[in-house]
Protein backbone atom coordinates (compact mmCIF):
# COMPACT_ATOMS: atom_id res chain seq x y z
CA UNK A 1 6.25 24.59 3.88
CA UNK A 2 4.48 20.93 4.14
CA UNK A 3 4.97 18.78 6.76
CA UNK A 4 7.09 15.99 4.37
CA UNK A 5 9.44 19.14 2.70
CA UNK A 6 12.58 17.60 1.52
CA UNK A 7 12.11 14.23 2.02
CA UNK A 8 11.99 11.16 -0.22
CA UNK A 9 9.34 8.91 -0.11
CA UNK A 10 9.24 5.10 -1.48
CA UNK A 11 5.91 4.13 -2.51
CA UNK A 12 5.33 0.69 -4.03
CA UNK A 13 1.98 -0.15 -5.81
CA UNK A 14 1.76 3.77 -6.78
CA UNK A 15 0.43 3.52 -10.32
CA UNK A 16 -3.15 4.29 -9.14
CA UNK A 17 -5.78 3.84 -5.87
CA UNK A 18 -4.36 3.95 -2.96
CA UNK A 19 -0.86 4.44 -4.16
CA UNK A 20 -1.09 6.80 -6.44
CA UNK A 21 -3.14 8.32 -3.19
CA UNK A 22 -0.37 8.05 -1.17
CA UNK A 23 2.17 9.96 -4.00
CA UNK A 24 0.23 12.75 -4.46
CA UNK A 25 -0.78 13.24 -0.49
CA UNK A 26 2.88 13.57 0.03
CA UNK A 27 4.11 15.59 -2.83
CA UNK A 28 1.76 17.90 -1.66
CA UNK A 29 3.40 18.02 1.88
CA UNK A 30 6.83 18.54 -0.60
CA UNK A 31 8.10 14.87 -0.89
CA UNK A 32 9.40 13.84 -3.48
CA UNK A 33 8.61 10.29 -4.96
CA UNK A 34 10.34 6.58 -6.07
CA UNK A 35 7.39 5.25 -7.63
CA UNK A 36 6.89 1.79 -8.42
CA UNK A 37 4.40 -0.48 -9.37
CA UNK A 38 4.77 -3.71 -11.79
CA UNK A 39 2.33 -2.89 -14.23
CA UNK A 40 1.19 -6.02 -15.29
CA UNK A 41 -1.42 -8.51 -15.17
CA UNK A 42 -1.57 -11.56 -12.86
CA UNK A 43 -3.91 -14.47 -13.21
CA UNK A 44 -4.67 -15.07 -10.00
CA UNK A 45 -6.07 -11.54 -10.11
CA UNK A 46 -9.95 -10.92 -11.34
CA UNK A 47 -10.08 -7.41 -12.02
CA UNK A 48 -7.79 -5.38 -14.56
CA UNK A 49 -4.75 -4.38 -12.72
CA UNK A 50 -2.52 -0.89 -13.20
CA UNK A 51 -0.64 -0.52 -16.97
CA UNK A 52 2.58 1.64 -17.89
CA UNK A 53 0.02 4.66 -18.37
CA UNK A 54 -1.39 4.24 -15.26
CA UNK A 55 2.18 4.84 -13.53
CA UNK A 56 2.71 7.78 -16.12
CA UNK A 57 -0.50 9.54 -14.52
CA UNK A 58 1.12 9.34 -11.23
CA UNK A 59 3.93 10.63 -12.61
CA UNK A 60 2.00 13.95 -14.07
CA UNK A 61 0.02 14.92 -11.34
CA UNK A 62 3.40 14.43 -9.09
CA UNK A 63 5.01 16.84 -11.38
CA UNK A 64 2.05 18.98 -11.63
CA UNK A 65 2.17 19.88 -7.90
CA UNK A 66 6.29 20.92 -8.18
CA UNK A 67 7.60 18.03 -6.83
CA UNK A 68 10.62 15.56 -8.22
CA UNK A 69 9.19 11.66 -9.00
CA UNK A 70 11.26 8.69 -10.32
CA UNK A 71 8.91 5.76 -11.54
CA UNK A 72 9.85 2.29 -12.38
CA UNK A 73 8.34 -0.77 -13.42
CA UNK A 74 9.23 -3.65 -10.60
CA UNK A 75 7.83 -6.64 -9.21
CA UNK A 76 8.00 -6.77 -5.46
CA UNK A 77 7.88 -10.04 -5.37
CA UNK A 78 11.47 -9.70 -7.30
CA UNK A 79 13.71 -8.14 -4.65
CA UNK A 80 17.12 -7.85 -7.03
CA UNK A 81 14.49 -5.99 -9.33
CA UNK A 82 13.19 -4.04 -6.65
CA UNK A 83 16.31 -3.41 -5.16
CA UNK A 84 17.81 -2.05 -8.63
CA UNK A 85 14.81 0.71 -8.83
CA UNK A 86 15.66 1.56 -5.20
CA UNK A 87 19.02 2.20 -5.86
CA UNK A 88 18.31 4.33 -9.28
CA UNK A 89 15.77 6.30 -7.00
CA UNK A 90 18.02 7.18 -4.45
CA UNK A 91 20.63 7.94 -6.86
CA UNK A 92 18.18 10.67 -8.77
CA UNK A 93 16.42 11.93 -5.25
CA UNK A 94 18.71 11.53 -2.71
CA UNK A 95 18.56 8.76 0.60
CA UNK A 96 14.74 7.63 1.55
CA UNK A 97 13.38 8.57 5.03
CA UNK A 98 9.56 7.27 4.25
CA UNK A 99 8.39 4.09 2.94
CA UNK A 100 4.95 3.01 1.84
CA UNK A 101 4.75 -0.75 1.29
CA UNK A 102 1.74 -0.59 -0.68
CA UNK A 103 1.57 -2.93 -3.42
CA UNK A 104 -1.03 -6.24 -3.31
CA UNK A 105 -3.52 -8.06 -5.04
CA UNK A 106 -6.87 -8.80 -4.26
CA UNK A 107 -8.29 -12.73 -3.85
CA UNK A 108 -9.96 -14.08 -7.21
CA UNK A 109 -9.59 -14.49 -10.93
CA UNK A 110 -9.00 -17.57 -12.75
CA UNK A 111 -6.18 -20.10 -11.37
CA UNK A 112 -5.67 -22.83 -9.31
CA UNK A 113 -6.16 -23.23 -5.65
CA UNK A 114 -2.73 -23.54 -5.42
CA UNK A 115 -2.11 -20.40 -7.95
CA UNK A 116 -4.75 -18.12 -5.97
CA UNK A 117 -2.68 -19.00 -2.55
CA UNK A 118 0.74 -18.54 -3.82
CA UNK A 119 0.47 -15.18 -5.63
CA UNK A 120 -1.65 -13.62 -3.03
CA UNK A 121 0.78 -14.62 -0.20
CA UNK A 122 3.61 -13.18 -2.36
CA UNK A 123 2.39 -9.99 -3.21
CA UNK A 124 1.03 -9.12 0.05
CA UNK A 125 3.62 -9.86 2.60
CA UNK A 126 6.52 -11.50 0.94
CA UNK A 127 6.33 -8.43 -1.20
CA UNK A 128 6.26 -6.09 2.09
CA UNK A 129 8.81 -7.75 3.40
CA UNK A 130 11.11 -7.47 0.12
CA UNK A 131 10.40 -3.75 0.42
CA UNK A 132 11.44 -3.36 4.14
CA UNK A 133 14.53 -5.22 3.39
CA UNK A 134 15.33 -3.14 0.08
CA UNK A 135 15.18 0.27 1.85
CA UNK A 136 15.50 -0.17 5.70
CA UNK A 137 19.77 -1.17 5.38
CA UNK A 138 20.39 2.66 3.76
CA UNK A 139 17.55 4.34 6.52
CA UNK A 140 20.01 2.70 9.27
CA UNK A 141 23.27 3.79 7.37
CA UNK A 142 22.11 6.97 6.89
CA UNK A 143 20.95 7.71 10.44
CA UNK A 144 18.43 10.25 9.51
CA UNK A 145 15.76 8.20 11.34
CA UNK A 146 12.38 7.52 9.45
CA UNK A 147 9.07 6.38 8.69
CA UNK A 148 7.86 2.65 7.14
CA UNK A 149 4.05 2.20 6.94
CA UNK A 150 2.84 -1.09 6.47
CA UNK A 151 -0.71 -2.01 4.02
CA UNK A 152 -2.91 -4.43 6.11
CA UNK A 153 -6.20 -4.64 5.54
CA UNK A 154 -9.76 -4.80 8.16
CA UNK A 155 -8.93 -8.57 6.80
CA UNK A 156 -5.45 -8.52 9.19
CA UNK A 157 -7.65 -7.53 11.96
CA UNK A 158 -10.78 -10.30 11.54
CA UNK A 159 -10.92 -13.97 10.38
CA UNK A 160 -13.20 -14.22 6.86
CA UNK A 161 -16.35 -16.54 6.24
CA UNK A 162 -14.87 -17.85 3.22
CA UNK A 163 -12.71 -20.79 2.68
CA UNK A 164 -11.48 -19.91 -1.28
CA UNK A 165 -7.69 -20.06 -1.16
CA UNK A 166 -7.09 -16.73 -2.40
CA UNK A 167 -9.24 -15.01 0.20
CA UNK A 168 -7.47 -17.37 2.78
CA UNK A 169 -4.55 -16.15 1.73
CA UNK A 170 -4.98 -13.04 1.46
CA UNK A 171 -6.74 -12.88 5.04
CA UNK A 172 -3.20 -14.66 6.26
CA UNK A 173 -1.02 -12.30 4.42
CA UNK A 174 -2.64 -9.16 6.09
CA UNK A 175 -2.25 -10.37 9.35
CA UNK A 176 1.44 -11.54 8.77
CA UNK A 177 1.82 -7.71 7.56
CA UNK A 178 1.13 -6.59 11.32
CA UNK A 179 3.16 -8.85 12.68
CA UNK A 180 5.94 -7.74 10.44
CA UNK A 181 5.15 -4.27 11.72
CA UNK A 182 5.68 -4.83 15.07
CA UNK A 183 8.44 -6.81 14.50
CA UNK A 184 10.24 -4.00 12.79
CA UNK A 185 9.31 -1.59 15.50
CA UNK A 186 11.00 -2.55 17.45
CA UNK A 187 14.33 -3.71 15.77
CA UNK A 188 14.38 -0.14 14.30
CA UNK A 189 13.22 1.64 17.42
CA UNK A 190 17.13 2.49 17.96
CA UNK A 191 17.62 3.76 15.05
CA UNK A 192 14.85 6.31 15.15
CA UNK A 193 12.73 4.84 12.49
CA UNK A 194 9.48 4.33 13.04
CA UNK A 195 7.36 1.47 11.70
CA UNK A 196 3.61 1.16 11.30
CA UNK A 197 0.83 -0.15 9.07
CA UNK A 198 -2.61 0.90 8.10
CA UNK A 199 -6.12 -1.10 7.48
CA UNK A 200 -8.59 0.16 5.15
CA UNK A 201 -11.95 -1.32 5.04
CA UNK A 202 -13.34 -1.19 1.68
CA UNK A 203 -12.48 1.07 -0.69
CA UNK A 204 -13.45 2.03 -4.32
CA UNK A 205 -10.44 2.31 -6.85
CA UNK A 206 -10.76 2.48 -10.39
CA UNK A 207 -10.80 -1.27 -12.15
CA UNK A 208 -10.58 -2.73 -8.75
CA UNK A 209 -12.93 -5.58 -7.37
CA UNK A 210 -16.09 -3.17 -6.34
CA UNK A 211 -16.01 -1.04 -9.00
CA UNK A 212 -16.07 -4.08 -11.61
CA UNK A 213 -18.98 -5.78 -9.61
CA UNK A 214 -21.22 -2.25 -9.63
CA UNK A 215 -20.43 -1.73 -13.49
CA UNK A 216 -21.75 -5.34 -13.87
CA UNK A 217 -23.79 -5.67 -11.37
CA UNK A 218 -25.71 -2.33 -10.25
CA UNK A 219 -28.61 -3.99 -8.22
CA UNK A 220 -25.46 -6.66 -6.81
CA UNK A 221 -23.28 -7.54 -4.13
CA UNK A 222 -21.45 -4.21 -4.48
CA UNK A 223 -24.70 -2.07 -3.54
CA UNK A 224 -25.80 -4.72 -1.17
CA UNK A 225 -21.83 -4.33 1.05
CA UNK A 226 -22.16 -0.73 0.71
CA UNK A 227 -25.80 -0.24 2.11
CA UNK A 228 -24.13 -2.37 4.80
CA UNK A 229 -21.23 -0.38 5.77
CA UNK A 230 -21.99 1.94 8.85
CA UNK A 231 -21.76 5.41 6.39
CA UNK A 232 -23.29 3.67 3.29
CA UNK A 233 -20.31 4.69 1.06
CA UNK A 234 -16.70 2.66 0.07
CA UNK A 235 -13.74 4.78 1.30
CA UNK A 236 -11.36 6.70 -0.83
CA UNK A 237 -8.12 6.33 -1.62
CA UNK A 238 -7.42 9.80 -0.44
CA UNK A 239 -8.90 9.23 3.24
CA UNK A 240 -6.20 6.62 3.50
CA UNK A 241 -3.44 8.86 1.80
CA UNK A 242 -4.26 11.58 4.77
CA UNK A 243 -3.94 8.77 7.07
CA UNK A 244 -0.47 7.23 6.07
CA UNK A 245 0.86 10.69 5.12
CA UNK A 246 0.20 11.66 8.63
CA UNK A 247 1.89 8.75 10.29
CA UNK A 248 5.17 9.97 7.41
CA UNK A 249 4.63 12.59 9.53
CA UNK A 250 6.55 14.62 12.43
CA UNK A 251 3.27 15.02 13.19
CA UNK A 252 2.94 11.36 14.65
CA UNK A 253 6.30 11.23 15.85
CA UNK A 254 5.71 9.24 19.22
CA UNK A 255 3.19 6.78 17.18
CA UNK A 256 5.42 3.41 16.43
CA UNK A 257 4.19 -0.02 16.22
CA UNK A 258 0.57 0.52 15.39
CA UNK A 259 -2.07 -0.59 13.16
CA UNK A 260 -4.48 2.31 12.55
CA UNK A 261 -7.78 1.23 11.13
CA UNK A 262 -8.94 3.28 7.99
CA UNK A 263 -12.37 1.70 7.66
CA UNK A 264 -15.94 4.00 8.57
CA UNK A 265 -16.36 1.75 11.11
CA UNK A 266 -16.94 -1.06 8.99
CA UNK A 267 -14.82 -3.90 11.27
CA UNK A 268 -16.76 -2.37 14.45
CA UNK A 269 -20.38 -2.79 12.88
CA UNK A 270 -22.26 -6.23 12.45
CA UNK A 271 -22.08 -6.93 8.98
């Protein structure tokens, strides 16, 4: 029997990386899934983000490992949308005891300063925030207690070098996610959920930022950050699935309120 048997989980952003990650980790401790991601493209976003097949994938290998997944198309930045899938999800599953808050962007692409700022802000916490507010009124009503894990980022723990408004932004918005964290921590403390966030370092995902730059760019910035990093290697999305499937965990039942850095060392080194 896995550690997550019987539960539901809620994972937002799951059509592939991390997400996707985060899905199977727990179907294989026998969750089952409400996946969601918005499958779309955003301009404020440089690399090719997640399509309607990419969710579908999620969706197979789910099902491939025995477990029950619902997966919608939703914008977390739309909370009546997001709320809607929620509510189907339950409805097909059964009530939610984990949630992932997973979905965001990454800084770049081809908009205004003012573009870059606003979409990256909204994804990354208004977004987390629409999710905790979607699914955290039914955890208390149903008094089963629970899980929330938050995505931050090594960027919510250190200030960048850069001053492009998306990478502002984005370096504001993953701090504001562990604030939100322990903010929720301790509002839900009485009701037995517990609330905390996660902050990879850099990791490789496919389309994403890294992996465009080293298909464009072998002898570029890509191999030049990863000779850099303290184990010369991006993460996985699986190391962080272990990580936040753990925390989903009764495993890490006394662990509330913290933000546990997923990174090879890589905000501890001097790069």
């Amino acid at each position: 029997m896995g550690k997550l048997e019987g539960q539901v989980a809620f994972i937002t952003g799951a059509a592939r990386g991390q997400g996707r990650a985060h899905a199977i980790r727990m179907a294989q401790e026998g969750a089952d899934i409400i996946a969601i991601d918005i499958c779309q493209q955003m301009q404020s976003v440089g690399y090719k983000m997640s399509t309607r097949d990419d969710l579908d994938e999620t969706v197979r290998q789910v099902e491939a490992l025995g477990q029950r997944i619902e997966a919608y198309e939703a914008d977390v930045c739309d909370a009546d949308g997001l709320q809607k899938a929620f509510d189907h999800g339950v409805t097909e599953l059964g009530p939610v005891t984990i949630v992932v808050a997973n979905a965001g962007i990454g800084p770049g692409g081809f908009a205004s300063a003012e573009q870059q700022w606003d979409e990256v802000i909204a994804v990354n916490l208004t977004g987390v925030w629409n999710t905790g507010r979607v699914a955290i009124p039914s955890m208390i009503e149903n008094g089963q207690g629970g899980c929330i894990v938050l995505t931050s980022s090594t960027g919510g723990l250190i200030g960048s070098p850069s001053n492009v408004p998306g990478m502002l932004g984005y370096t504001a918005a993953k701090h504001g996610v562990i604030g939100l964290m322990r903010s929720w921590a301790n509002y839900l403390a009485p009701h037995f959920i517990r609330v905390n966030s996660v902050a990879p370092g850099s990791v490789m995902f496919p389309g994403g930022s890294w992996h465009k730059r080293q298909q464009t760019d072998p002898a570029g910035i890509a191999d030049m950050i990863r000779r850099e990093l303290p184990f010369g290697r991006f993460g996985r999305p699986d190391e962080i699935g272990s990580v936040v499937a753990f925390l989903a965990s009764g495993k890490a039942s006394w662990i509330s309120g913290a933000s546990i850095v997923v990174d090879g060392g890589q905000s501890r080194s001097n790069i």
